[in-house]
N, C-alpha and C. Protein backbone atom coordinates (compact mmCIF):
# COMPACT_ATOMS: atom_id res chain seq x y z
N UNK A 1 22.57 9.55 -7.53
CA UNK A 1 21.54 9.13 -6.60
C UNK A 1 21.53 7.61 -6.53
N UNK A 2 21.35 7.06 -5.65
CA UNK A 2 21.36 5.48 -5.19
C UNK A 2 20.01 4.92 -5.56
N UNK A 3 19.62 4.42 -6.65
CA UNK A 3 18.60 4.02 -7.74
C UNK A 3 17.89 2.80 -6.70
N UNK A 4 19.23 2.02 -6.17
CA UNK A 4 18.36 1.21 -5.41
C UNK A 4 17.31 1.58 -4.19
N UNK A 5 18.16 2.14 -3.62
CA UNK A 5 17.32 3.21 -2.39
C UNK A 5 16.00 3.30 -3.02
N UNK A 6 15.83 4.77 -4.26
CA UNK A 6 14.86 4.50 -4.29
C UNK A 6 13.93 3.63 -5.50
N UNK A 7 14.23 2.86 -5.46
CA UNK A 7 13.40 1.55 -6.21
C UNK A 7 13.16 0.63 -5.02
N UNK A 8 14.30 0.39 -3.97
CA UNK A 8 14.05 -0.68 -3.18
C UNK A 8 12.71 -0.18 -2.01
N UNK A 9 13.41 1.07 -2.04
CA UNK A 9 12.32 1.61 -0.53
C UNK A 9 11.41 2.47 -0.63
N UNK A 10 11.35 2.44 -1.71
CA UNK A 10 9.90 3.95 -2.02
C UNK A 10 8.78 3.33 -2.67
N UNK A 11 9.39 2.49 -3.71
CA UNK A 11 8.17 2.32 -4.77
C UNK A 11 7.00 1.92 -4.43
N UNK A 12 6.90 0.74 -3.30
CA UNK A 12 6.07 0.12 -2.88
C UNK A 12 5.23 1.14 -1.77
N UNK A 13 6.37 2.12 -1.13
CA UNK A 13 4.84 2.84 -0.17
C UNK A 13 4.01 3.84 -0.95
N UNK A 14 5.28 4.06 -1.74
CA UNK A 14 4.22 5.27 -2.99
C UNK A 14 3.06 4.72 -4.02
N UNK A 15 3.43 3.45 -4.30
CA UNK A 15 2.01 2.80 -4.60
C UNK A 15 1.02 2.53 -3.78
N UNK A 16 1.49 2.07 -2.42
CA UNK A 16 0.48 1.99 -1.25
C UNK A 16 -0.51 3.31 -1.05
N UNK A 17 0.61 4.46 -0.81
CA UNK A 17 0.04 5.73 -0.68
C UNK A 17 -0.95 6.30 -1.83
N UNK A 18 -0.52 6.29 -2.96
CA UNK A 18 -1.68 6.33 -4.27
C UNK A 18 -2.78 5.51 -4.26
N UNK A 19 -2.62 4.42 -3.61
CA UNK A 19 -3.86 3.73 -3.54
C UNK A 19 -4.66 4.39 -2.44
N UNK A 20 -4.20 5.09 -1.29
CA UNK A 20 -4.90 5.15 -0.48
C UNK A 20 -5.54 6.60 -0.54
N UNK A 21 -5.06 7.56 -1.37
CA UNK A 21 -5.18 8.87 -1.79
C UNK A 21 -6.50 8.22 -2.82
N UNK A 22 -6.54 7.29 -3.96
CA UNK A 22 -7.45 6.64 -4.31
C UNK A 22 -8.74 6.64 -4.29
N UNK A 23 -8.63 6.01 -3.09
CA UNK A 23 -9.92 5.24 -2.38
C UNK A 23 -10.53 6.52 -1.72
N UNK A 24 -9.62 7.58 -0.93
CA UNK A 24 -9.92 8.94 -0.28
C UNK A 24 -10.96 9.23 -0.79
N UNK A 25 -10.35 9.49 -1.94
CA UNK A 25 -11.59 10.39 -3.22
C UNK A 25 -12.65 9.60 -3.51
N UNK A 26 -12.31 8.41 -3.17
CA UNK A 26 -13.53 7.69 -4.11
C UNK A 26 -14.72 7.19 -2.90
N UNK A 27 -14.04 7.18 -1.82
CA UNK A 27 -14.81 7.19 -0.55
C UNK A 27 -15.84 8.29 -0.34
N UNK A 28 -15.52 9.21 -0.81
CA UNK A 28 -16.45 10.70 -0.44
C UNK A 28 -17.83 10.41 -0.65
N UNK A 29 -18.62 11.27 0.57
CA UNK A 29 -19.86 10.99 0.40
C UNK A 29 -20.31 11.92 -1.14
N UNK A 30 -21.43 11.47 -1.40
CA UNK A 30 -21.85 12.34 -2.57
C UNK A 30 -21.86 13.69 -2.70
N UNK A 31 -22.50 13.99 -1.34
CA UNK A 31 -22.85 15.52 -1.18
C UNK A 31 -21.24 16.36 -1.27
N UNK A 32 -20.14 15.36 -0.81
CA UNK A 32 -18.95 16.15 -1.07
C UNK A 32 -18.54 16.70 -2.62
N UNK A 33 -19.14 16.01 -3.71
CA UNK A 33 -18.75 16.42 -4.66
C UNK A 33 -19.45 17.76 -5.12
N UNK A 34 -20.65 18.07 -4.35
CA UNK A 34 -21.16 19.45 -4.48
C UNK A 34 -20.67 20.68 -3.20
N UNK A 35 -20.50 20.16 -2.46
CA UNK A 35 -20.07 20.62 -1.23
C UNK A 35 -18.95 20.48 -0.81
N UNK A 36 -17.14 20.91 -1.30
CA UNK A 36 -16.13 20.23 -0.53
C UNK A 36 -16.55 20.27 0.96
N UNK A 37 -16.82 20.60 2.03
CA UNK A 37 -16.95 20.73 2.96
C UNK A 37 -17.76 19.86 3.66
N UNK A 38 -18.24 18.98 3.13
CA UNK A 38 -18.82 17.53 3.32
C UNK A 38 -18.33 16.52 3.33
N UNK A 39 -16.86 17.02 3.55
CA UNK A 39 -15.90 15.91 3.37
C UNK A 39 -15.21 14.66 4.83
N UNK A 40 -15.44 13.99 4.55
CA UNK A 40 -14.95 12.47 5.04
C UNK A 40 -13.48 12.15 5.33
N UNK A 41 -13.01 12.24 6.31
CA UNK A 41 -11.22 12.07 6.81
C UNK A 41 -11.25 12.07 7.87
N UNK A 42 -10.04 11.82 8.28
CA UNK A 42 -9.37 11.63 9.84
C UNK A 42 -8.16 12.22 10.17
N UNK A 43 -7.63 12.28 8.84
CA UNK A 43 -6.39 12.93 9.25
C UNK A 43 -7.05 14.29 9.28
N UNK A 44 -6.37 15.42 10.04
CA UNK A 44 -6.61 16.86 9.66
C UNK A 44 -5.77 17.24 9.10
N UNK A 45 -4.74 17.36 8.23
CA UNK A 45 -4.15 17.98 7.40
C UNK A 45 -4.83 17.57 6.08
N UNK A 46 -5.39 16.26 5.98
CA UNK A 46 -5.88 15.98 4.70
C UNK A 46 -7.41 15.93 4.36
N UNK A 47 -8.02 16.46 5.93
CA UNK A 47 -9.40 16.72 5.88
C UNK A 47 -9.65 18.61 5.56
N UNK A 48 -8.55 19.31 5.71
CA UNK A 48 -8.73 20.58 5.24
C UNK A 48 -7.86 20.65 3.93
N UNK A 49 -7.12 19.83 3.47
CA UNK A 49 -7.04 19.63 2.20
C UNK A 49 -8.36 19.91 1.48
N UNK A 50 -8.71 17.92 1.56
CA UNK A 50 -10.09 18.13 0.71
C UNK A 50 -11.47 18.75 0.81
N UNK A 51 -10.99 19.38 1.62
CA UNK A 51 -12.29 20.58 2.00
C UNK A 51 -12.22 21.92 0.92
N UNK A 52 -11.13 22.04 0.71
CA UNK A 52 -10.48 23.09 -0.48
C UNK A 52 -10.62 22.49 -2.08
N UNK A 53 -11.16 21.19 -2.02
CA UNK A 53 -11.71 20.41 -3.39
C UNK A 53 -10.31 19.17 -3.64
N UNK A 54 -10.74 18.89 -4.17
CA UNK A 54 -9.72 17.39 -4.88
C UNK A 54 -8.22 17.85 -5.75
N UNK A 55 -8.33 18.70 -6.22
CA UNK A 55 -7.08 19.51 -6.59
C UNK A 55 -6.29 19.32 -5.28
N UNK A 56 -6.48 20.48 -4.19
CA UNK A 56 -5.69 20.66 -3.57
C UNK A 56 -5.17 19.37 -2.55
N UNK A 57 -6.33 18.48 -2.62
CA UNK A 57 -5.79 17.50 -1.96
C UNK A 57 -4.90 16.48 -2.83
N UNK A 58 -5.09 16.21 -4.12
CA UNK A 58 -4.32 15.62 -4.55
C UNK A 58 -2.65 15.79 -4.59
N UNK A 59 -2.49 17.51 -4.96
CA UNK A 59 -1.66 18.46 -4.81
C UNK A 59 -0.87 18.05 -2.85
N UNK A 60 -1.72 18.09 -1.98
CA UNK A 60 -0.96 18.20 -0.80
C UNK A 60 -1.09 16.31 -0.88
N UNK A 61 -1.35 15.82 -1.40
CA UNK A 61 -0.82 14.18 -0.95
C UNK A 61 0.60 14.15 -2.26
N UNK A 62 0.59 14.84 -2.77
CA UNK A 62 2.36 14.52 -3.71
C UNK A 62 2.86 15.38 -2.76
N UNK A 63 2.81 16.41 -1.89
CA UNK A 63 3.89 17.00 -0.98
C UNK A 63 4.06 15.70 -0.08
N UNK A 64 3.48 15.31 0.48
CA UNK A 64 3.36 14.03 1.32
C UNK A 64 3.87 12.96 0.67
N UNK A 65 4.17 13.08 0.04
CA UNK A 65 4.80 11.31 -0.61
C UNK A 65 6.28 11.81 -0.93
N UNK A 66 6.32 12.78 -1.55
CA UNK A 66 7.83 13.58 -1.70
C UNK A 66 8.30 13.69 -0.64
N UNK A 67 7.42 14.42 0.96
CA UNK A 67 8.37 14.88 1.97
C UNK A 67 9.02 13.18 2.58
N UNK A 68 8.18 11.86 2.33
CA UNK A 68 8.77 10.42 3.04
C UNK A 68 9.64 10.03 2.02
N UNK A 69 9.35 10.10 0.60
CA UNK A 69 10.77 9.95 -0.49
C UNK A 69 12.03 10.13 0.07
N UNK A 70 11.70 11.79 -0.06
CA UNK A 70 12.73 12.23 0.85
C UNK A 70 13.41 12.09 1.77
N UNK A 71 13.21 11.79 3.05
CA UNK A 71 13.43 10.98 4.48
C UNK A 71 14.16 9.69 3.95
N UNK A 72 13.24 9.29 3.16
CA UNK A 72 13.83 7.71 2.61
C UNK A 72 15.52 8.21 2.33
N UNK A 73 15.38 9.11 1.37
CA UNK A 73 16.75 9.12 0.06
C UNK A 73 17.55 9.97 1.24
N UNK A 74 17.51 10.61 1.72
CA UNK A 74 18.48 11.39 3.16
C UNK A 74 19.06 10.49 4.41
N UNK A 75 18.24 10.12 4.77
CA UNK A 75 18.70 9.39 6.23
C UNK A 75 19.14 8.03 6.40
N UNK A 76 20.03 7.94 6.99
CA UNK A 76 20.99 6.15 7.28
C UNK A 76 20.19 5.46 7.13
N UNK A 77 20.62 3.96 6.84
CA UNK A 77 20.19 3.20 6.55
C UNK A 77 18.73 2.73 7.05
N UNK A 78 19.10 2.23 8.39
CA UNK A 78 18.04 1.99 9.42
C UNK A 78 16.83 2.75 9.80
N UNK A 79 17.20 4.09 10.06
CA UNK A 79 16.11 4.97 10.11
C UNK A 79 15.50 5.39 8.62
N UNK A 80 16.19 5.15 7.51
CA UNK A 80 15.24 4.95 5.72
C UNK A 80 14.31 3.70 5.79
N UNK A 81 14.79 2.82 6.26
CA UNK A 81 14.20 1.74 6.76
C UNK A 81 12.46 1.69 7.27
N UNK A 82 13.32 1.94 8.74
CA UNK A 82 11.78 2.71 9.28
C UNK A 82 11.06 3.48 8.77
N UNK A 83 11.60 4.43 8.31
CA UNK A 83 10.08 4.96 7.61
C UNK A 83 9.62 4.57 6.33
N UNK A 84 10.63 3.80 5.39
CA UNK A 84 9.58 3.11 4.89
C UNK A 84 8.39 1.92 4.78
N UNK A 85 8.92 1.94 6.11
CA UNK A 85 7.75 0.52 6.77
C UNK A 85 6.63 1.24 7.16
N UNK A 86 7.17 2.45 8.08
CA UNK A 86 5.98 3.03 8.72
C UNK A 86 5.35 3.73 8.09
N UNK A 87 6.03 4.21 6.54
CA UNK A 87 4.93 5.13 5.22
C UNK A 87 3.94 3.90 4.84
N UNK A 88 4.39 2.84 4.57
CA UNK A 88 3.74 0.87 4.08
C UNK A 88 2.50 1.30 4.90
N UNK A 89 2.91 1.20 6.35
CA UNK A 89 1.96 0.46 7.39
C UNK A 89 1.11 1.23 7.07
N UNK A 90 1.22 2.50 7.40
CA UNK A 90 -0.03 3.62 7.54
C UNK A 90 -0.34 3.75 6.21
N UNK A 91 -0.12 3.83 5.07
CA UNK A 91 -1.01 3.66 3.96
C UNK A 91 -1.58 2.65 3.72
N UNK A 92 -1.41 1.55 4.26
CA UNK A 92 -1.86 0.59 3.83
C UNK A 92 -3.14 0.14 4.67
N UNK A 93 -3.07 0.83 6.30
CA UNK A 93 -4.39 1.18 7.02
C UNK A 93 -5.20 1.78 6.73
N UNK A 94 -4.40 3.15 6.13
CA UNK A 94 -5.83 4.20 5.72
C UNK A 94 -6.44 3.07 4.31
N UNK A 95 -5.96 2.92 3.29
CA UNK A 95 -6.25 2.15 2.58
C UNK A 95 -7.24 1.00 2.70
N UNK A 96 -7.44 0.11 3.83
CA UNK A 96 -8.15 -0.65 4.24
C UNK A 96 -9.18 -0.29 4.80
N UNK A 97 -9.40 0.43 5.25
CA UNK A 97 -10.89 1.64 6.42
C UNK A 97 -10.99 1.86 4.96
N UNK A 98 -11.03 2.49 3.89
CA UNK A 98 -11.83 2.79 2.92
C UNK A 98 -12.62 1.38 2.25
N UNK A 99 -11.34 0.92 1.86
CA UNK A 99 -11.72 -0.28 1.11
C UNK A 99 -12.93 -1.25 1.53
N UNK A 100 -12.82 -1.10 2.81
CA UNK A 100 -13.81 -2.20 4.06
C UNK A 100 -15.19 -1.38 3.98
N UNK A 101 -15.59 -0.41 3.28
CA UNK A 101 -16.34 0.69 3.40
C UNK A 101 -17.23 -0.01 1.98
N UNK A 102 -16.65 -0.03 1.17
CA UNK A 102 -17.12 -0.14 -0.01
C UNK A 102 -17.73 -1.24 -0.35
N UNK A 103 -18.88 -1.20 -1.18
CA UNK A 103 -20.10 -2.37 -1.24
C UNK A 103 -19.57 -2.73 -2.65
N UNK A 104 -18.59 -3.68 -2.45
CA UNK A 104 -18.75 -4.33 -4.40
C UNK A 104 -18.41 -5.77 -3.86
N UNK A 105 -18.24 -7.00 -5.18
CA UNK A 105 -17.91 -8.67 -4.54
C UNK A 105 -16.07 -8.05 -4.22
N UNK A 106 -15.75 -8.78 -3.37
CA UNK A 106 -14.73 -9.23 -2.94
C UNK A 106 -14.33 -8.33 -2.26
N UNK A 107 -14.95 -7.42 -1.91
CA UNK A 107 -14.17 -5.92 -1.07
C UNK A 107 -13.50 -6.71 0.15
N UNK A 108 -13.83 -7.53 0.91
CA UNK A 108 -13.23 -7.95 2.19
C UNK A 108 -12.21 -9.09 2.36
N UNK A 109 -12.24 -9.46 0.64
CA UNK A 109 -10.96 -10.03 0.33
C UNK A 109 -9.70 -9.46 -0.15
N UNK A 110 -10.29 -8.09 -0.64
CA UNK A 110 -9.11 -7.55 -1.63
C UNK A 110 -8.22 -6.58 -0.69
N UNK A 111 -8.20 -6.96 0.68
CA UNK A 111 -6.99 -6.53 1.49
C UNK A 111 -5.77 -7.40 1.47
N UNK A 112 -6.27 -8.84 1.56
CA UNK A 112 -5.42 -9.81 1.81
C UNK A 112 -4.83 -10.11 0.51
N UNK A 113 -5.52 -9.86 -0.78
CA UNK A 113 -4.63 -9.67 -1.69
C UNK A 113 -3.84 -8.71 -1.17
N UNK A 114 -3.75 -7.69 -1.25
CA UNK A 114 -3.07 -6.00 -1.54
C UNK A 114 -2.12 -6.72 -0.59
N UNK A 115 -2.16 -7.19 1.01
CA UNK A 115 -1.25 -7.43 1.68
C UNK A 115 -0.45 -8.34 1.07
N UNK A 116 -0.36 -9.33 0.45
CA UNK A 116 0.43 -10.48 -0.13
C UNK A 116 1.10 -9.59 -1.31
N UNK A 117 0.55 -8.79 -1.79
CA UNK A 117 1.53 -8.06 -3.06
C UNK A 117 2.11 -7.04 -2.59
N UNK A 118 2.10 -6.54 -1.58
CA UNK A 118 2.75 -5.52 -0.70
C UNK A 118 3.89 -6.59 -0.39
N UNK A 119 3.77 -7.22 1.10
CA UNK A 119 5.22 -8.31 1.30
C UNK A 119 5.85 -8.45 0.71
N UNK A 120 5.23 -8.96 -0.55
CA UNK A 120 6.40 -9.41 -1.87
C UNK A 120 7.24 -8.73 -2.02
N UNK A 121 6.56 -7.50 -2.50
CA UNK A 121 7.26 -6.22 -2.90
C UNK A 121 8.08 -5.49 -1.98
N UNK A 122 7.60 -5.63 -1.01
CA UNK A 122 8.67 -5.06 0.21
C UNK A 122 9.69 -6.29 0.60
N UNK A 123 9.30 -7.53 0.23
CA UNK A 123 10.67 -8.63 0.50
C UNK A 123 11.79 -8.60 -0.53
N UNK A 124 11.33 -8.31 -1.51
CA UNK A 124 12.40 -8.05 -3.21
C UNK A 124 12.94 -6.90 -3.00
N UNK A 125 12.07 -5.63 -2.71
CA UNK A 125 12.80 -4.21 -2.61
C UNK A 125 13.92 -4.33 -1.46
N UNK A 126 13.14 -4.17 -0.49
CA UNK A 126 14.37 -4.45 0.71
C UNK A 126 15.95 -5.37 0.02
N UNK A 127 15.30 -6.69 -0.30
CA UNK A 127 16.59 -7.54 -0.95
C UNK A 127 17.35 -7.27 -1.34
N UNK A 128 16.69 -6.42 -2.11
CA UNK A 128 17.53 -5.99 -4.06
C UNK A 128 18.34 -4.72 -3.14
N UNK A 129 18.11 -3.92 -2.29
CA UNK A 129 18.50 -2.78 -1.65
C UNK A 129 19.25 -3.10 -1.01
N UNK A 130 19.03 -4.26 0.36
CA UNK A 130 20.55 -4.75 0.80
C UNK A 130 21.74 -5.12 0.52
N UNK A 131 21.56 -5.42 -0.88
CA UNK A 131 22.46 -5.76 -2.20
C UNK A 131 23.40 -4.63 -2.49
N UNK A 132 22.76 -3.97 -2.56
CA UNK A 132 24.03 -2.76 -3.13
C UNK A 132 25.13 -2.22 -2.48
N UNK A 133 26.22 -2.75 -2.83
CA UNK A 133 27.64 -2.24 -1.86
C UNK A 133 27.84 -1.35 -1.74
N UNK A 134 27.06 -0.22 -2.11
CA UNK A 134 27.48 1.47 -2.32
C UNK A 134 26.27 2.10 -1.90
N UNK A 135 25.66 1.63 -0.75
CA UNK A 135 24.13 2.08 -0.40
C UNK A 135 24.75 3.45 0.43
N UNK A 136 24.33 4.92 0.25
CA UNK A 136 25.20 5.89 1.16
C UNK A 136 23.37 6.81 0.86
N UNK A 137 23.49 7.45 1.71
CA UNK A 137 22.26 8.46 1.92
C UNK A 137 22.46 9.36 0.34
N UNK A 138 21.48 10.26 -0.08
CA UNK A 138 21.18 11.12 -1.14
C UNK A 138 21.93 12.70 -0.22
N UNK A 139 22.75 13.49 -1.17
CA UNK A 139 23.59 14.34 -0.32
C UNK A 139 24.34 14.19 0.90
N UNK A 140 24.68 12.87 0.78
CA UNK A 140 26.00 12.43 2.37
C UNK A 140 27.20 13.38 1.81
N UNK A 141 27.35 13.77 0.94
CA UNK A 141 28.88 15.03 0.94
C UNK A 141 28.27 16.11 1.34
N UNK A 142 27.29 16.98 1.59
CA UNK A 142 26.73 17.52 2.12
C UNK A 142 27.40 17.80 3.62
N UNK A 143 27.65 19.33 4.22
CA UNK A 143 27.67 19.67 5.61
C UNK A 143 26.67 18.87 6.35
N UNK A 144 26.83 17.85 7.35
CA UNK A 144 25.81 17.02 8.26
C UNK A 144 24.95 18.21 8.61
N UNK A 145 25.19 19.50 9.13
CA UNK A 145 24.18 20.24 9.21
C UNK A 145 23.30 20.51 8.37
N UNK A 146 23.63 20.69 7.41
CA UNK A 146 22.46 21.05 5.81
C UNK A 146 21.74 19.83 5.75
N UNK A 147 22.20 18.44 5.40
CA UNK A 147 21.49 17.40 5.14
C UNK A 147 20.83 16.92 6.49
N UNK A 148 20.99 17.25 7.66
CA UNK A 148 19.87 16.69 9.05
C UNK A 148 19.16 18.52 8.60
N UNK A 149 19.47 18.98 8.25
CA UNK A 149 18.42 20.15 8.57
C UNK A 149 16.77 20.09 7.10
N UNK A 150 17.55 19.53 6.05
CA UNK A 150 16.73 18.75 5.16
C UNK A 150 15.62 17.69 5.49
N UNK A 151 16.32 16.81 6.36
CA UNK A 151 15.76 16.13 7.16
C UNK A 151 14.38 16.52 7.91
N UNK A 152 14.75 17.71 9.16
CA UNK A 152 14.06 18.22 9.86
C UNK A 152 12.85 18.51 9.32
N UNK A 153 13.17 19.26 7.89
CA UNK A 153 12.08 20.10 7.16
C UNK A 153 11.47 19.08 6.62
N UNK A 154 11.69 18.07 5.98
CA UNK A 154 10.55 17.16 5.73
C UNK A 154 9.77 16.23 6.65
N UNK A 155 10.28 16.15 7.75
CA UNK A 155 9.77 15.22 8.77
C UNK A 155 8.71 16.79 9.31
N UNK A 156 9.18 17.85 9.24
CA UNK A 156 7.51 18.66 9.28
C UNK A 156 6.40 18.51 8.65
N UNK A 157 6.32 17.64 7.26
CA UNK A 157 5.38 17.88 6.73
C UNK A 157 4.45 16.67 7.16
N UNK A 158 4.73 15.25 7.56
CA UNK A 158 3.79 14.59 8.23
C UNK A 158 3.57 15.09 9.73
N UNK A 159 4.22 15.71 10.41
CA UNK A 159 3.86 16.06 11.73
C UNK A 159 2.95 17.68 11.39
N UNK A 160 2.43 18.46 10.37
CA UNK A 160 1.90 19.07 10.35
C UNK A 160 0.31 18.63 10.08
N UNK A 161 0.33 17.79 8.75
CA UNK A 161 -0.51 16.77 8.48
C UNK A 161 -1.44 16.30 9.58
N UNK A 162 -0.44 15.66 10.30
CA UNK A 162 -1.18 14.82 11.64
C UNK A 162 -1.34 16.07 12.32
N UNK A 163 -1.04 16.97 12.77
CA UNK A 163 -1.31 18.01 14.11
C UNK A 163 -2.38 18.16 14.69
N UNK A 164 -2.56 17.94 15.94
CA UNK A 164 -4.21 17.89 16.35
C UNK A 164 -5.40 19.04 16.34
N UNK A 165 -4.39 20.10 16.29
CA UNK A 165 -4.54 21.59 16.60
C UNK A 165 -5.76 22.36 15.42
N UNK A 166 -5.30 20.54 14.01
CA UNK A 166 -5.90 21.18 13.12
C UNK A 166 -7.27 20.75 13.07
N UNK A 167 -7.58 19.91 13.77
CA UNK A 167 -8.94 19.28 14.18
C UNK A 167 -10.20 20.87 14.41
């Protein structure tokens, strides 16, 4: 497996994403902790998560971080790329709508931290990743059909997540 791949391009959204799984839980109104069904979200895959209690949502946010791992460690360069910017971006939004929520000192500073240690981390990872002369996808000996069909199946699990249907 190509170590850089994932050290260069995961680590940082999967910390982003844990932070923002985080704050989820810690955002909940009170009554949710007696009531899952009092629960606080936007996404609908992760608002009928935590409607089923904090288990299962914790449980369906590691399917969610595995199914963009994944994507990451499978697909060419450029398109691993992209989505690990676009796993960054969007965790790092949901992450902020919580954070901006919360009454403690510095809450409306401690984005612009998180953003400056994010960059970093995404300017070194990326770096350290462009670096490697042997950068090749996770299963490239793989039939192209098997490994885009790998593909397919994990790029279902954020388009199920998001689905409007589940509103």
């Amino acid at each position: 497996m190509n170590t850089r791949r994932l050290l260069g391009l995961c680590l940082i959204p999967v910390l982003l994403a844990m932070l923002d799984g985080a704050v989820t839980l810690i955002g909940q109104p009170a009554a949710y902790w007696n009531d899952h069904s009092r629960v606080l979200e936007g996404t609908p895959g992760f608002r009928i998560l935590l409607a089923h209690g904090p288990a299962a949502f914790i449980a369906g946010h590691v399917l969610w971080q595995l199914a963009f791992v994944g994507m990451i460690l499978l697909l060419p360069s450029t398109p691993a790329l992209a989505i690990c910017l676009m796993f960054t971006l969007g965790h790092t939004i949901g992450a902020f709508s919580w954070i901006n929520r919360f009454d403690f000192p510095y809450a409306r500073e401690l984005p612009v931290f998180i953003n400056a240690i994010t960059a970093a981390g995404l300017a070194l990872g990326i770096r350290w990743w462009t670096r490697s002369p042997h950068d090749t996808p996770l299963w490239v000996s793989l039939p192209g059909g098997v490994r885009w069909t790998a593909i397919a199946l994990l790029c279902g699990v954020p388009i199920l997540y998001s689905w409007p249907w589940l509103r």
